[in-house]
C-alpha atoms as a PDB file:
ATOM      1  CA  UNK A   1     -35.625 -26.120 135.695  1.00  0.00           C
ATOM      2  CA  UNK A   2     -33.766 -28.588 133.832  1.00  0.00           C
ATOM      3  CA  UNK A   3     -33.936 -27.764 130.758  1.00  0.00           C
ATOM      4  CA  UNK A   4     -31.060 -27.529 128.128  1.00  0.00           C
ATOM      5  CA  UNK A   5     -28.716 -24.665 127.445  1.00  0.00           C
ATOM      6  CA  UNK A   6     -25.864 -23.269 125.110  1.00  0.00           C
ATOM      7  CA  UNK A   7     -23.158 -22.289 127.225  1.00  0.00           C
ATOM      8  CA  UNK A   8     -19.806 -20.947 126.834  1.00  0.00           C
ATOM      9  CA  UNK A   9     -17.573 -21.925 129.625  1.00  0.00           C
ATOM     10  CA  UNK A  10     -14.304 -20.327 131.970  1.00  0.00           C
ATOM     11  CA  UNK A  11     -12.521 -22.008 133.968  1.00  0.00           C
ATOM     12  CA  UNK A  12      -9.010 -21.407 136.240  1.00  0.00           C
ATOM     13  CA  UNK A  13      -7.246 -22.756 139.184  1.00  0.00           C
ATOM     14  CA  UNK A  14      -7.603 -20.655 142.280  1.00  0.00           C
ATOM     15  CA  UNK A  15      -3.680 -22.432 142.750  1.00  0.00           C
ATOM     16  CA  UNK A  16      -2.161 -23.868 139.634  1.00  0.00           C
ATOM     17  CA  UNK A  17       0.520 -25.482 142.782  1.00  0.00           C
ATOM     18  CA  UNK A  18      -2.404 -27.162 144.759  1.00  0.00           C
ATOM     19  CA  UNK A  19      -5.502 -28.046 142.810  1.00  0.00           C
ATOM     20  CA  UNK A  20      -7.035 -28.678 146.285  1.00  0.00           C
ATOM     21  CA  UNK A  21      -7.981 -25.231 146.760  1.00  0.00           C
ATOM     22  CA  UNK A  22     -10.425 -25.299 144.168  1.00  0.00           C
ATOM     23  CA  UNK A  23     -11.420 -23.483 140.817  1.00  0.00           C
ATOM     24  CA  UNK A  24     -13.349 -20.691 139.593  1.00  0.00           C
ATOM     25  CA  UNK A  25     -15.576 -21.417 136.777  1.00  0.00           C
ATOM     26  CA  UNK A  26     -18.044 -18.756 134.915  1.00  0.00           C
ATOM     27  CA  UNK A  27     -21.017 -20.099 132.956  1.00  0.00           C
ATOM     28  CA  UNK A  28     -22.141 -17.603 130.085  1.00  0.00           C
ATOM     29  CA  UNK A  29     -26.044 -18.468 128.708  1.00  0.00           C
ATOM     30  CA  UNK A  30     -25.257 -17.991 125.022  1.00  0.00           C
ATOM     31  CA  UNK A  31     -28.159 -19.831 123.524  1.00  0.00           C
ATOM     32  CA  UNK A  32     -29.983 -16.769 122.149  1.00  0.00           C
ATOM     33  CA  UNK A  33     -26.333 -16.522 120.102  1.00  0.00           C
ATOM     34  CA  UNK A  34     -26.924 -19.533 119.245  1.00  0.00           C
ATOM     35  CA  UNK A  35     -29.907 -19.265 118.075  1.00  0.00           C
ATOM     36  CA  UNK A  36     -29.564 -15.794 115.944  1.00  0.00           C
ATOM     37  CA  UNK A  37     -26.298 -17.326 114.494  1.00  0.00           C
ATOM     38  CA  UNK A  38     -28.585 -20.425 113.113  1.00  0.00           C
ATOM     39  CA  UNK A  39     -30.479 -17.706 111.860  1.00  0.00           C
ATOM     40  CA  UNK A  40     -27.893 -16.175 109.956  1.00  0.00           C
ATOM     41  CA  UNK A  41     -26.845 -19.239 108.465  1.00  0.00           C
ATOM     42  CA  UNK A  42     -30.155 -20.219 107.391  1.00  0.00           C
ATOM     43  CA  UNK A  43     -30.378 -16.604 105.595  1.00  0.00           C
ATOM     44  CA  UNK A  44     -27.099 -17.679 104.095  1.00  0.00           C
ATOM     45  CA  UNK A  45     -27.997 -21.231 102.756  1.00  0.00           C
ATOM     46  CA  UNK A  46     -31.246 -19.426 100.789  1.00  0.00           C
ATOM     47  CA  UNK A  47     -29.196 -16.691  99.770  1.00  0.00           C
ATOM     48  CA  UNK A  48     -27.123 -19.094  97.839  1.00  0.00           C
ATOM     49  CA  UNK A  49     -29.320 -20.625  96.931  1.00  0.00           C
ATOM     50  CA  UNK A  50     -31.125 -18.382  95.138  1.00  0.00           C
ATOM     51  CA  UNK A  51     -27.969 -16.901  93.992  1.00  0.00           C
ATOM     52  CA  UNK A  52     -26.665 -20.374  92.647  1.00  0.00           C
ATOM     53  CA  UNK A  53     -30.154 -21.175  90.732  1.00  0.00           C
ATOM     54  CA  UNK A  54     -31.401 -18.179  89.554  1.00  0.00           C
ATOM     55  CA  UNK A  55     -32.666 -17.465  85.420  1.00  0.00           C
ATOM     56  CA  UNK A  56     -31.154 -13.963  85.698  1.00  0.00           C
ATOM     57  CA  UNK A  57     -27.504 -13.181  85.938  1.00  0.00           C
ATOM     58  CA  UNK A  58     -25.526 -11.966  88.963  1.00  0.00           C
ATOM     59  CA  UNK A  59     -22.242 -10.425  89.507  1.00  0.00           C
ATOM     60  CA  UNK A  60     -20.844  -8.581  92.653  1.00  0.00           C
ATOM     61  CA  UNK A  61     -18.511  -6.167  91.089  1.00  0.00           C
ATOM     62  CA  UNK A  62     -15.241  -4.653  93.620  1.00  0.00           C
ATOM     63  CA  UNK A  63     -12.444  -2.175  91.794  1.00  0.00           C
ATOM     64  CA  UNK A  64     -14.496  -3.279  88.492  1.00  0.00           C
ATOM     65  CA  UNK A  65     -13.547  -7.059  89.113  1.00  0.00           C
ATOM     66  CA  UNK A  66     -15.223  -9.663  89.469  1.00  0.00           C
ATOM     67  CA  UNK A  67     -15.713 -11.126  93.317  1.00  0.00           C
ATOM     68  CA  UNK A  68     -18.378 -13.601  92.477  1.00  0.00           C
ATOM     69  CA  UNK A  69     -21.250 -14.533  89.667  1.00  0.00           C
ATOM     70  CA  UNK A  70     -23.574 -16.926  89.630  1.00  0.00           C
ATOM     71  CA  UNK A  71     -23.584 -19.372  86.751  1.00  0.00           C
ATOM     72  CA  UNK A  72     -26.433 -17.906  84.606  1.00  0.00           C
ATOM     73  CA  UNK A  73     -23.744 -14.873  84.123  1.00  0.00           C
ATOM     74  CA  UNK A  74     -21.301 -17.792  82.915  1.00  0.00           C
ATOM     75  CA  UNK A  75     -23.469 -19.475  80.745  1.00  0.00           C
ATOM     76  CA  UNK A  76     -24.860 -16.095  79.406  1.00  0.00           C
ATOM     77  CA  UNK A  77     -21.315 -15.024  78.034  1.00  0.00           C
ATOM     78  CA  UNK A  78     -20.281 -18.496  77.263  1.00  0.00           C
ATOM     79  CA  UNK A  79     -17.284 -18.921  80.477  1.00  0.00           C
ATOM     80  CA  UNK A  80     -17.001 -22.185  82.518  1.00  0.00           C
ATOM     81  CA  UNK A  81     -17.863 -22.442  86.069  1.00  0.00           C
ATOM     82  CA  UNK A  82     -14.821 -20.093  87.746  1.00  0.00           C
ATOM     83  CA  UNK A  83     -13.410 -19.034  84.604  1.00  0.00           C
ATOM     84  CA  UNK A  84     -14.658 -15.187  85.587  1.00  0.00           C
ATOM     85  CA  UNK A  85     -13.648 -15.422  89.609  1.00  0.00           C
ATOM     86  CA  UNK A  86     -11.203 -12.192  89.814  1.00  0.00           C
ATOM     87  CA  UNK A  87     -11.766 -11.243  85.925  1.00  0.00           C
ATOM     88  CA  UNK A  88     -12.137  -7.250  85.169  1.00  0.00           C
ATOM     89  CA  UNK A  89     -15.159  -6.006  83.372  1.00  0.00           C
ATOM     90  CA  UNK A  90     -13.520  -5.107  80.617  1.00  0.00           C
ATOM     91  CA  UNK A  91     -13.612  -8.542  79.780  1.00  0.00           C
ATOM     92  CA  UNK A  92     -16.996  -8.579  78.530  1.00  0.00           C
ATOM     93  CA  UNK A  93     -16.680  -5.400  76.714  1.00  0.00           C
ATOM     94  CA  UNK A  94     -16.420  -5.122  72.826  1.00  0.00           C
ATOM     95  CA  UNK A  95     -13.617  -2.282  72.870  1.00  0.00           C
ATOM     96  CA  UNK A  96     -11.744  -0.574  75.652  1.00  0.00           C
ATOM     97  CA  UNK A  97     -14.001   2.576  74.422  1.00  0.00           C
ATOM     98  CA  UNK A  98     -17.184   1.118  75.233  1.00  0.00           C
ATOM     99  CA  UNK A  99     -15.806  -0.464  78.447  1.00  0.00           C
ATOM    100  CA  UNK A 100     -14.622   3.314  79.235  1.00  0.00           C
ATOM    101  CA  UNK A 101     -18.220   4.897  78.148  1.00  0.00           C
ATOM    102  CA  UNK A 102     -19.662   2.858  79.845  1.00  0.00           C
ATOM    103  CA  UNK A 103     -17.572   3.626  83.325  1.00  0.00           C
ATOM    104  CA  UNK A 104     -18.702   7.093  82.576  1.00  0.00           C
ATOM    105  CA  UNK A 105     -22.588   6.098  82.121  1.00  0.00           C
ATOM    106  CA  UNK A 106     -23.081   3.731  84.974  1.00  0.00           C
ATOM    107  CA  UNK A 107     -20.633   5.264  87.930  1.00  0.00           C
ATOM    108  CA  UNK A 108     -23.101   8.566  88.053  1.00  0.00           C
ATOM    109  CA  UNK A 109     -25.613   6.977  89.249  1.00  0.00           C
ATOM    110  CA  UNK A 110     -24.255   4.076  91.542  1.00  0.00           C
ATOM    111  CA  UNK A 111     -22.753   7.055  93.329  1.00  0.00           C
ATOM    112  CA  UNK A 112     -25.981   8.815  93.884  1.00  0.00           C
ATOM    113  CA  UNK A 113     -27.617   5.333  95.142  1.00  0.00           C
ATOM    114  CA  UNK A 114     -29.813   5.351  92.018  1.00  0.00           C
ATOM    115  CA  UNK A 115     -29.814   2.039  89.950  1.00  0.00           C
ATOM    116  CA  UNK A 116     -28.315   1.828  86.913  1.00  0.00           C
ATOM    117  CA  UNK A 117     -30.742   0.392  84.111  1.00  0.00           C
ATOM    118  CA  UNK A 118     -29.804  -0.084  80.461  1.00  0.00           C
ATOM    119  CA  UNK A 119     -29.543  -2.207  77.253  1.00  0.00           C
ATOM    120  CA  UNK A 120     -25.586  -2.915  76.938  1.00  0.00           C
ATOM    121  CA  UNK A 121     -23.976  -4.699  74.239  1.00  0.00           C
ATOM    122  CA  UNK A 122     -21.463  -6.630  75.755  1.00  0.00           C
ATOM    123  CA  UNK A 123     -18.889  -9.694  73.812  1.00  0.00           C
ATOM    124  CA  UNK A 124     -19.250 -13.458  74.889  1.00  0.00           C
ATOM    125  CA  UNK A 125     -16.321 -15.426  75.565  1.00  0.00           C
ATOM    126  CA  UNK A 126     -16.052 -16.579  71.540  1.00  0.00           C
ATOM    127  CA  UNK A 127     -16.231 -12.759  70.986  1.00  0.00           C
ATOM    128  CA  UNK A 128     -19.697 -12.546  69.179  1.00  0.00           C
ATOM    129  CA  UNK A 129     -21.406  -9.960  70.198  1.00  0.00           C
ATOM    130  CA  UNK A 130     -24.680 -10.237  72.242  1.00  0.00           C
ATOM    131  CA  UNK A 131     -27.295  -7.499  74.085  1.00  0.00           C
ATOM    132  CA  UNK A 132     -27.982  -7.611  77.645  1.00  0.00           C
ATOM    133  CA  UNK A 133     -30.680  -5.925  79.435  1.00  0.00           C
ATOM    134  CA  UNK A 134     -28.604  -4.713  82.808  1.00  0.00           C
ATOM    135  CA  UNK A 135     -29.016  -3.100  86.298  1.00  0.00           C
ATOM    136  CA  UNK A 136     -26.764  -1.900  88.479  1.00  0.00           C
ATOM    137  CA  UNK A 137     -26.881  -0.403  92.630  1.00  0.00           C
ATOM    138  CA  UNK A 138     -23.772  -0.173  94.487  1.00  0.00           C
ATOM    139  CA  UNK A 139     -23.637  -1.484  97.776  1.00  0.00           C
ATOM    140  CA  UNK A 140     -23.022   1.765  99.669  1.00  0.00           C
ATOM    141  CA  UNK A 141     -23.552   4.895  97.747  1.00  0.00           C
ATOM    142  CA  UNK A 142     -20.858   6.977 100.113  1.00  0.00           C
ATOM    143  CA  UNK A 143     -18.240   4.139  99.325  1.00  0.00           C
ATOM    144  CA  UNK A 144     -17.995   2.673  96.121  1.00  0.00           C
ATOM    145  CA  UNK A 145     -15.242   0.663  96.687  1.00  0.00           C
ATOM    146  CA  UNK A 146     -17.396  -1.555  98.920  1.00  0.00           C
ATOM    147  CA  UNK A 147     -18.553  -2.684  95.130  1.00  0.00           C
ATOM    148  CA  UNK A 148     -21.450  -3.167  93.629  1.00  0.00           C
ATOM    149  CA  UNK A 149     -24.162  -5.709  92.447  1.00  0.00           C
ATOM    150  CA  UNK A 150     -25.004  -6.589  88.646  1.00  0.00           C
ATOM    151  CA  UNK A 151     -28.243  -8.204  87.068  1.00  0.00           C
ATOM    152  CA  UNK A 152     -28.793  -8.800  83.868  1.00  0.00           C
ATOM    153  CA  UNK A 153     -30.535 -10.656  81.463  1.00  0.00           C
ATOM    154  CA  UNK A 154     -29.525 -11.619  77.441  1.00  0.00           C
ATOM    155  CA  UNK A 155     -31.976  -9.821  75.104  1.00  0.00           C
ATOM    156  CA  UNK A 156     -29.445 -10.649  72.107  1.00  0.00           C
ATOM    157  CA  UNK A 157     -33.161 -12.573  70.336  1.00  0.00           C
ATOM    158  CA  UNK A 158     -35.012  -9.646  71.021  1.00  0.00           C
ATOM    159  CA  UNK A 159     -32.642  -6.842  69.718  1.00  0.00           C
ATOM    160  CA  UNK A 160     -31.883  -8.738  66.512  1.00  0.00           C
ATOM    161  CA  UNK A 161     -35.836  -9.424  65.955  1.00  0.00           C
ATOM    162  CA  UNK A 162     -36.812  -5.543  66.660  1.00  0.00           C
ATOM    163  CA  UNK A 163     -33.496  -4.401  63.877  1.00  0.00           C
ATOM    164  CA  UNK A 164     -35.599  -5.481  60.808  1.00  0.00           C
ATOM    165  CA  UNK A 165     -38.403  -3.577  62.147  1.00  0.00           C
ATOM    166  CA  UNK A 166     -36.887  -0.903  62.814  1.00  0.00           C
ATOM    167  CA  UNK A 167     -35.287  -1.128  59.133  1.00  0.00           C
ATOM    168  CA  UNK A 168     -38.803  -1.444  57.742  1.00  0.00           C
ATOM    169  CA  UNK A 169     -40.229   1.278  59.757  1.00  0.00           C
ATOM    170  CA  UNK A 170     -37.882   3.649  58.535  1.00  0.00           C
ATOM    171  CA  UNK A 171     -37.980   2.357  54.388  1.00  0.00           C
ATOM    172  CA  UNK A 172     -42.071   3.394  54.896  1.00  0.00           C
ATOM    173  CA  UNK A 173     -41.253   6.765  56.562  1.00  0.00           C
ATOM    174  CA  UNK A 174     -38.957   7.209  53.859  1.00  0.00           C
ATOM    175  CA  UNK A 175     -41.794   5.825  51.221  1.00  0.00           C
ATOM    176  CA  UNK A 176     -43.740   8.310  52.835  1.00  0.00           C
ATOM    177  CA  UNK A 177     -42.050  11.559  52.949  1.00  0.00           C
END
């Protein structure tokens, strides 16, 4: 009908000695792969993009390293662009024993295929400490070395505002008993 096509195609000699005789050719259609690989890479391009722009941060965690963040996690614990690629979580951990509790904590339920939701104090780069509201899934439940994916946001302004209520509250219940 004339119209245009992807194609993908095969050729050989039927004689490599005498081209005279003629060749074979086969024509494979492979515009609907094509098309679905477009797709993909549309998917792609947003998923970055989001990934790349987003308020929250992001980390895809493998063997407890880092394979990739996004730059709000940089900016959140104070690291320049790349500075985490390949680091291991225990680098934004206050001690080794916190690092370790929280192993213990958050592996549980990654491996059931729950999500992993709590308020962590974690250490920026300059090693102040900060709070970080953070959730957790691993990527496939039945193998968690496939990794796993990180959110979190810093609730450091929060946490410090709510620790003189919380003093206060407890002077009056004192006051009051």
């Amino acid at each position: 009908d004339g119209s245009l096509f992807w194609a993908h195609l095969t050729g050989k000699l039927v004689n490599p000695e005498d081209t005279r005789e003629g060749s074979i050719w086969i024509v494979d259609d492979i515009t609907e792969q094509k098309l679905a690989q477009s797709r993909v890479q549309s998917l792609l391009a947003e998923q970055k993009l989001i990934f790349d722009t987003a308020l929250v941060s992001i980390l895809f965690m493998q063997d407890r390293k880092v394979v990739r963040c996004n730059r709000a996690f940089e900016i959140m614990l104070g690291y320049d662009p790349g500075e985490l690629d390949g680091a291991p979580s225990r680098t934004w951990y206050m001690s080794d024993q916190d690092w370790e509790e929280a192993t213990v904590r958050c592996y549980a339920p990654l491996s059931q295929g729950e999500v992993f939701h709590e308020e962590m104090r974690l250490r920026r780069k300059d090693g102040t400490a900060m709070y970080c509201d953070v959730q957790a899934q691993s990527i496939d439940p039945q193998d968690l070395s496939k990794g796993s994916i990180w959110t979190g946001v810093d609730i450091t302004v929060r946490r410090r505002a709510e620790e003189p209520l919380a003093q206060a509250h407890a002077n009056l219940e004192q006051l009051v008993a």
